[in-house]
N, C-alpha and C. Protein backbone atom coordinates (compact mmCIF):
# COMPACT_ATOMS: atom_id res chain seq x y z
N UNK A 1 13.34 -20.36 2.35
CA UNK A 1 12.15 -21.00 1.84
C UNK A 1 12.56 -21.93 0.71
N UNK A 2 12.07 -22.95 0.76
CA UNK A 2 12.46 -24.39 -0.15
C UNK A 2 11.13 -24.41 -0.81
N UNK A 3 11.10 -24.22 -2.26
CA UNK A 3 9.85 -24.55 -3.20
C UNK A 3 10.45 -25.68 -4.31
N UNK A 4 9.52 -26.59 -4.81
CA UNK A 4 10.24 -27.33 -5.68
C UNK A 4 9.36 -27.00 -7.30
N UNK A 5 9.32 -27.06 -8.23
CA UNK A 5 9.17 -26.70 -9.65
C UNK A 5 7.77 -27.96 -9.63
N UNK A 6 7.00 -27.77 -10.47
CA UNK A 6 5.96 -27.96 -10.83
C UNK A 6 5.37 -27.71 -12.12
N UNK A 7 5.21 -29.09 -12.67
CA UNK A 7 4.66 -28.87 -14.62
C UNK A 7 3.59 -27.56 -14.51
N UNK A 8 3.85 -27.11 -15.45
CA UNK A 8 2.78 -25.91 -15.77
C UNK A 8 2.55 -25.69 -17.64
N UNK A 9 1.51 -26.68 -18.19
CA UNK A 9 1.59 -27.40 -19.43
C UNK A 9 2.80 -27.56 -20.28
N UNK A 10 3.91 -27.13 -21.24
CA UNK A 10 4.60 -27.12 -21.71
C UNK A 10 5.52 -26.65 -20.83
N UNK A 11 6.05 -26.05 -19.62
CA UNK A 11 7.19 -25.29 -18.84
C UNK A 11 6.94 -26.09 -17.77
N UNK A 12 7.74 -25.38 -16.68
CA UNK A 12 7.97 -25.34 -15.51
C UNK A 12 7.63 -24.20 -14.74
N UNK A 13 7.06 -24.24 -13.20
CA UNK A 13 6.29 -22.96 -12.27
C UNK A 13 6.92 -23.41 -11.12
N UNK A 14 7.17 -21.90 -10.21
CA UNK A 14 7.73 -22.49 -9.49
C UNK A 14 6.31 -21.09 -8.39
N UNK A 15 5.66 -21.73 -7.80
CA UNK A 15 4.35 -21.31 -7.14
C UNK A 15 4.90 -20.01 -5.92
N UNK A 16 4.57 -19.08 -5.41
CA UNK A 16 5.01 -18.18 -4.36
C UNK A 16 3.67 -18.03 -3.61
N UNK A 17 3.83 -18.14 -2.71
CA UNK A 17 2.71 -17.95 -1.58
C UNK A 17 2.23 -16.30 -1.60
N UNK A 18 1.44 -16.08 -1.26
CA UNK A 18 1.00 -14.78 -0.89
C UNK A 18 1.52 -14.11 0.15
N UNK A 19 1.55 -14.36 1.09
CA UNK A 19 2.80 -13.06 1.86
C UNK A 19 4.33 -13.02 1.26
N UNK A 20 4.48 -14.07 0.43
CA UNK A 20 5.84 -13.57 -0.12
C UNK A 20 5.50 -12.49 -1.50
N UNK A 21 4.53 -12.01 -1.65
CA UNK A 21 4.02 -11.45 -3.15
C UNK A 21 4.03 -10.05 -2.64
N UNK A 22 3.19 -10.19 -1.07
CA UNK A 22 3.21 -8.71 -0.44
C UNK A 22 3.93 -8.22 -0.20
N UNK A 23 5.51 -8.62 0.57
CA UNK A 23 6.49 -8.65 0.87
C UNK A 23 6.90 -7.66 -0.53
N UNK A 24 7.27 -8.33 -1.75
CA UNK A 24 7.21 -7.91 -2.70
C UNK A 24 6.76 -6.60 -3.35
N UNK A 25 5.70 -6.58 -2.59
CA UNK A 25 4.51 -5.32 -3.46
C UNK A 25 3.95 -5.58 -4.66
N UNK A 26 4.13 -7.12 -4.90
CA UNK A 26 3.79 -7.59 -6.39
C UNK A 26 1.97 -7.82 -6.78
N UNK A 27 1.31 -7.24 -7.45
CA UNK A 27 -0.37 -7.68 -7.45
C UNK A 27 0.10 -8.79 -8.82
N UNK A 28 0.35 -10.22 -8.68
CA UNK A 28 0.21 -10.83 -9.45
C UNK A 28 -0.48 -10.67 -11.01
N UNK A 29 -2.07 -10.31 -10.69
CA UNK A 29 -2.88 -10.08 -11.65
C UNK A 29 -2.52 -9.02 -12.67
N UNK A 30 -1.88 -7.93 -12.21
CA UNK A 30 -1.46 -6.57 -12.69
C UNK A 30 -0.10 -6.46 -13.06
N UNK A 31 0.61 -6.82 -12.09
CA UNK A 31 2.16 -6.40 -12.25
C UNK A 31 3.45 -7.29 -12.99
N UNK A 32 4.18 -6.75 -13.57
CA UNK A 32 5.09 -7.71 -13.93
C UNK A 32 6.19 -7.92 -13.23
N UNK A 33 7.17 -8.39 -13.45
CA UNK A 33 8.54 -9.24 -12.47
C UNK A 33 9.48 -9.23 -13.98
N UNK A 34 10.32 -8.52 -13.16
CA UNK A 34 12.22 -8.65 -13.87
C UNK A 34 12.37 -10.23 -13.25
N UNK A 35 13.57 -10.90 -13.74
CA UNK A 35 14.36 -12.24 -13.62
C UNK A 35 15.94 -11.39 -14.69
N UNK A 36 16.69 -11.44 -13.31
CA UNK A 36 18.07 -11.23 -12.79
C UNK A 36 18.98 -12.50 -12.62
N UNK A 37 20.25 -12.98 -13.17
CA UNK A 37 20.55 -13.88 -13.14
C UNK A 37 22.61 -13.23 -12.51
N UNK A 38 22.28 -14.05 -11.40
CA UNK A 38 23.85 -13.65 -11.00
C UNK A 38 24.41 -14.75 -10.66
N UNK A 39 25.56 -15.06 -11.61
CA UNK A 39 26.03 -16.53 -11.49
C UNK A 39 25.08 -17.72 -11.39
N UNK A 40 24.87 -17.91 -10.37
CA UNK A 40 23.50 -19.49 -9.99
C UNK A 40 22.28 -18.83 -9.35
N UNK A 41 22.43 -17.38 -8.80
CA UNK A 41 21.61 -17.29 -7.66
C UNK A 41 20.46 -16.25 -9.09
N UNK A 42 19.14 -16.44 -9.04
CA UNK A 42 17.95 -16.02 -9.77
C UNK A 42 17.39 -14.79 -8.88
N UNK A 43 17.27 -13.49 -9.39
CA UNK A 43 16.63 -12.59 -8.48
C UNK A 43 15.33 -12.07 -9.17
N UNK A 44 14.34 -12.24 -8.45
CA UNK A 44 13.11 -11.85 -8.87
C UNK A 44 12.42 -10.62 -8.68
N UNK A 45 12.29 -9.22 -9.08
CA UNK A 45 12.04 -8.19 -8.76
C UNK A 45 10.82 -7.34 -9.36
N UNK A 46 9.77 -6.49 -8.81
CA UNK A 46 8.90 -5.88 -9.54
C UNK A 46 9.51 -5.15 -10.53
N UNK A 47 8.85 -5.01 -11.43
CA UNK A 47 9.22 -4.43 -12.89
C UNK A 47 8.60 -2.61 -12.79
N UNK A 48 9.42 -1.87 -12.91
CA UNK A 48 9.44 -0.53 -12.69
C UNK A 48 8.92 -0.06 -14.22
N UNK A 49 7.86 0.05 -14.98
CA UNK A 49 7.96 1.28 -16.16
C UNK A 49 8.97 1.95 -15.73
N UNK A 50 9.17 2.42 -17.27
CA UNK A 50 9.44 3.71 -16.95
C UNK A 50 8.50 4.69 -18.06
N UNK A 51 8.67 6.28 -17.57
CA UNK A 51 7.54 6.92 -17.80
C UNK A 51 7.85 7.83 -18.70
């Protein structure tokens, strides 16, 4: 999947479709996301509490 970056007032967004969110298990509205950085490649993952 090829997305390109998009102003989002002061930053940059880079938009995810909705079956890639489900895929995920991510509820946007609710949940948060880790950002993993390995060499060049960015990994985006649901954010686990812990309890």
């Amino acid at each position: 999947m090829i997305r390109r970056f998009q102003r989002s007032g002061n930053g940059w967004a880079i938009f995810l479709p909705k079956p890639l969110l489900e895929l995920l298990k991510v509820d946007p509205e609710n949940d948060q996301v880790e950002l993993e950085f390995e060499g060049d490649v960015l990994k985006i993952k649901k954010h686990k509490e812990e309890k």
